[in-house]
C-alpha atoms as a PDB file:
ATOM      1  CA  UNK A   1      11.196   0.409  -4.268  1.00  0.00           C
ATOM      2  CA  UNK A   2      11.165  -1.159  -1.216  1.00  0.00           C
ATOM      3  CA  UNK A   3       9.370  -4.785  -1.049  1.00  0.00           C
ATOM      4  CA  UNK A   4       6.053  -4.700   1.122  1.00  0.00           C
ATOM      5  CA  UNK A   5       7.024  -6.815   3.953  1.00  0.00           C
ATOM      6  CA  UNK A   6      10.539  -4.184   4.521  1.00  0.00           C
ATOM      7  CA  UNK A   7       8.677  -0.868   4.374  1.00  0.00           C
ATOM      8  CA  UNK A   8       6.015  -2.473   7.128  1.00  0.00           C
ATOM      9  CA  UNK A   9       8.526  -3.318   9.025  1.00  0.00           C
ATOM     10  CA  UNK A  10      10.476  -0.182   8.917  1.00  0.00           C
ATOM     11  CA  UNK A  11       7.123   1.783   9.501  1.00  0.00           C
ATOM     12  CA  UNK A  12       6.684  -0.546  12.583  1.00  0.00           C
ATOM     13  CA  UNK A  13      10.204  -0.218  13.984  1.00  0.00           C
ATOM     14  CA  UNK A  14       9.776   3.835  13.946  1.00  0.00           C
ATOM     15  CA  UNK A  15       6.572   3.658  15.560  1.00  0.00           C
ATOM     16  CA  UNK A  16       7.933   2.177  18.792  1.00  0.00           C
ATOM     17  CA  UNK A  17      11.600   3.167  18.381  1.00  0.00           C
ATOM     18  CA  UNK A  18      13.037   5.716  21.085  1.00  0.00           C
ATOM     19  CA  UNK A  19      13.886   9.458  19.036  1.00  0.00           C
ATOM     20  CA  UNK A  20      17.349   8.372  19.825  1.00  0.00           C
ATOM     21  CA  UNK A  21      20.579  10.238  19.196  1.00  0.00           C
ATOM     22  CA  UNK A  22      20.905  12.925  16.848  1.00  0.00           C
ATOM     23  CA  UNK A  23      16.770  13.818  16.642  1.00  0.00           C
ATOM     24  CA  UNK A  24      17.552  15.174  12.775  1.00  0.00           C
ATOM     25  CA  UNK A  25      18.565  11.913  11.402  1.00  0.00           C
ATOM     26  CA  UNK A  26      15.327  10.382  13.061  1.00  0.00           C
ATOM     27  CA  UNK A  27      13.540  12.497  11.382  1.00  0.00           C
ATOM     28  CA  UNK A  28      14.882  12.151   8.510  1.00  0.00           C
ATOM     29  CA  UNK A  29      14.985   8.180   8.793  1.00  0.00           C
ATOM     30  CA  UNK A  30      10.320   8.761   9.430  1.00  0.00           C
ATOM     31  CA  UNK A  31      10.482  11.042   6.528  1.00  0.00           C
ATOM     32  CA  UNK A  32      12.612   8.522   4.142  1.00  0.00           C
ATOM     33  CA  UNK A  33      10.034   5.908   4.949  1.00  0.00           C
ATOM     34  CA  UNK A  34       7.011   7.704   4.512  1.00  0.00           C
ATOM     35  CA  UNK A  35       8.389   8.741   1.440  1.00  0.00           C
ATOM     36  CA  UNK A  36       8.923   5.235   0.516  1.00  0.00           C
ATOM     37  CA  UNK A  37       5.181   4.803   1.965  1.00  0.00           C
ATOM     38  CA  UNK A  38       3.372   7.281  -0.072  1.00  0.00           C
ATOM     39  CA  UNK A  39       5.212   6.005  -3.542  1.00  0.00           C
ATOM     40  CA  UNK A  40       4.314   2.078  -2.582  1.00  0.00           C
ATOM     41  CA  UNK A  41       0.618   3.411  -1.738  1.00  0.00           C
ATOM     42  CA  UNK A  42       0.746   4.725  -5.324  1.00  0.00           C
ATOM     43  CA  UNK A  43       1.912   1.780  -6.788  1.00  0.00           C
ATOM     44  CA  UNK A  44      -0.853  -0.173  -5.335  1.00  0.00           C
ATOM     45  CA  UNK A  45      -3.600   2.508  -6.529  1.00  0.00           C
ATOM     46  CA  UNK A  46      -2.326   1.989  -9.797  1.00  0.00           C
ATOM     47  CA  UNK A  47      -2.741  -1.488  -9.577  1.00  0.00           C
ATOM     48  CA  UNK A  48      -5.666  -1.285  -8.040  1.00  0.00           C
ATOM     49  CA  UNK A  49      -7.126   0.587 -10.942  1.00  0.00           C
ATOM     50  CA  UNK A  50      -5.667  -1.698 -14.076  1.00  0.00           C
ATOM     51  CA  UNK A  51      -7.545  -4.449 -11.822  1.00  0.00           C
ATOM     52  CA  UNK A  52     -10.831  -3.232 -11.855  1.00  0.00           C
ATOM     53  CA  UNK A  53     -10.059  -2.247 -15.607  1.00  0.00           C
ATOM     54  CA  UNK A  54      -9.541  -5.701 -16.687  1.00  0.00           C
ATOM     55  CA  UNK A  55     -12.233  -6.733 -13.975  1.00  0.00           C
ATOM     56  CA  UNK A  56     -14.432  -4.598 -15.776  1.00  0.00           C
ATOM     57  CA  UNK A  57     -13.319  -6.136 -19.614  1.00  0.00           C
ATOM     58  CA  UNK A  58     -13.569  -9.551 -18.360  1.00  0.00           C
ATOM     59  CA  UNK A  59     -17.130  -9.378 -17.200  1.00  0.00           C
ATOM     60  CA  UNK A  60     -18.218  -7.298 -20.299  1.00  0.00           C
ATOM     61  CA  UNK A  61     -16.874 -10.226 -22.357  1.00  0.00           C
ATOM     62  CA  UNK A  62     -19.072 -12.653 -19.862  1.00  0.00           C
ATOM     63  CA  UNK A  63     -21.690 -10.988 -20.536  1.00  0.00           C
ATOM     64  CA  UNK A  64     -21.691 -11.269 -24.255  1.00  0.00           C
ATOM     65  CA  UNK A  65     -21.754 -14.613 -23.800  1.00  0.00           C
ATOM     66  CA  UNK A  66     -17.527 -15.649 -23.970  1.00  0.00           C
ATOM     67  CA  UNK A  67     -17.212 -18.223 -21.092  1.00  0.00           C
ATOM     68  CA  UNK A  68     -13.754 -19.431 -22.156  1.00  0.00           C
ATOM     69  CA  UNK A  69     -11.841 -19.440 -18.663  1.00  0.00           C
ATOM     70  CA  UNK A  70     -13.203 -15.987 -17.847  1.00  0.00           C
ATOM     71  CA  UNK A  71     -15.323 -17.191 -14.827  1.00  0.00           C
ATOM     72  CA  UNK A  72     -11.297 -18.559 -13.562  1.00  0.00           C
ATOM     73  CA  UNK A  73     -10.370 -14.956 -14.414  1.00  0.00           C
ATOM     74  CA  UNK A  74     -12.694 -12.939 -13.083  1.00  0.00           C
ATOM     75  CA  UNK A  75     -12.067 -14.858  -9.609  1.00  0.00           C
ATOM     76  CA  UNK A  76      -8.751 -14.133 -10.173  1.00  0.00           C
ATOM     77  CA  UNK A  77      -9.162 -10.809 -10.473  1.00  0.00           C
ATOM     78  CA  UNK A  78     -11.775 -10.254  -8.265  1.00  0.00           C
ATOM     79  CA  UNK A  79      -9.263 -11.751  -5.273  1.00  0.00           C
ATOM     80  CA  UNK A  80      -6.076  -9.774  -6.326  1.00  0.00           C
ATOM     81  CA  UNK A  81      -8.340  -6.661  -5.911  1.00  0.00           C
ATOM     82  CA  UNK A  82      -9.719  -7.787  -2.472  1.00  0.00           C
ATOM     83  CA  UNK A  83      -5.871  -8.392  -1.712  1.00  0.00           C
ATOM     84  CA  UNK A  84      -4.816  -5.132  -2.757  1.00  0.00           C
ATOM     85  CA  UNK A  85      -7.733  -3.175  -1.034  1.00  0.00           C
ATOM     86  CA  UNK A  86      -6.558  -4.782   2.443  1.00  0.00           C
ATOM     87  CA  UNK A  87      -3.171  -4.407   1.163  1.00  0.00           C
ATOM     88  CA  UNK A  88      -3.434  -0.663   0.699  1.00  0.00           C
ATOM     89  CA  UNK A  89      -6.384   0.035   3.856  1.00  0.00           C
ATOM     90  CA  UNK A  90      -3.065  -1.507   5.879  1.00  0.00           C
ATOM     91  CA  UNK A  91      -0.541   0.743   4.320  1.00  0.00           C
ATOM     92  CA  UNK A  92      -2.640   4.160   4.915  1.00  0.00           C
ATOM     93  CA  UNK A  93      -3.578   3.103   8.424  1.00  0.00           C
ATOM     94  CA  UNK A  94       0.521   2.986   9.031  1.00  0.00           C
ATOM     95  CA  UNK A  95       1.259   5.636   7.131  1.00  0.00           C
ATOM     96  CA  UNK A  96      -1.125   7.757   9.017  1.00  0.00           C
ATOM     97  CA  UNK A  97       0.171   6.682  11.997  1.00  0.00           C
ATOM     98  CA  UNK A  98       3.622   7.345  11.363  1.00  0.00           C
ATOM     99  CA  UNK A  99       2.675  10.997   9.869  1.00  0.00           C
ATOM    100  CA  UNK A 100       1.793  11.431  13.210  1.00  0.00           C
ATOM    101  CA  UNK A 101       5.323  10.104  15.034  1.00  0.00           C
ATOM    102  CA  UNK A 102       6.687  12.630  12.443  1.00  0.00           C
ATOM    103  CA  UNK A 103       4.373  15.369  13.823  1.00  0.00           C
ATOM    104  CA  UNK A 104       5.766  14.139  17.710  1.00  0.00           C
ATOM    105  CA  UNK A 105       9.428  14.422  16.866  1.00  0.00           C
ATOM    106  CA  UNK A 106       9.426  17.852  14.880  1.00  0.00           C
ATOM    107  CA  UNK A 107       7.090  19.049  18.248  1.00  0.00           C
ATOM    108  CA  UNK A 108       9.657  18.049  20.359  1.00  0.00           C
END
């Protein structure tokens, strides 16, 4: 898979690149990526959900009583999520964007 930084860039450069050339292999190049959009998105639901798992374990164990580190933990966890929310709200606001480009060059 590609690494997060590469696939918004690629998203970025196909948003304001020119549907130069042969128009098929532009196409194909937006529906590569998006591909490679919607399986990164996934990734990051999935890791979205074993975070508020453990989030969830954590603070049951707080709650018992255990205080060993799991305050540390829990703030841990509870910024990884917030990082992977804004991660992922970024990624679909692309994505969406570049579904549309897709739309544009098939139209055209």
């Amino acid at each position: 898979m590609l690494d997060r930084d590469a696939l918004l860039h690629d998203i970025r450069s196909l948003m304001h690149s020119p549907a130069e050339g042969e128009p098929d292999s532009f196409r194909e190049r937006i529906e590569r990526t998006l591909t490679d959009g919607y399986a990164h998105a996934l990734a990051l639901e999935g890791e979205r959900l074993q975070l508020e798992r453990e989030l969830t374990a954590v603070a049951d164990r707080v709650g018992r009583g255990e205080t060993d580190g799991l305050v540390t933990r829990l703030a841990e966890l509870s910024t990884r999520l917030r990082s992977t929310d804004t991660n992922l709200a970024e990624l679909r606001t692309l994505l969406a964007s570049l579904r549309d480009r897709a739309a544009e060059v098939r139209a055209a």
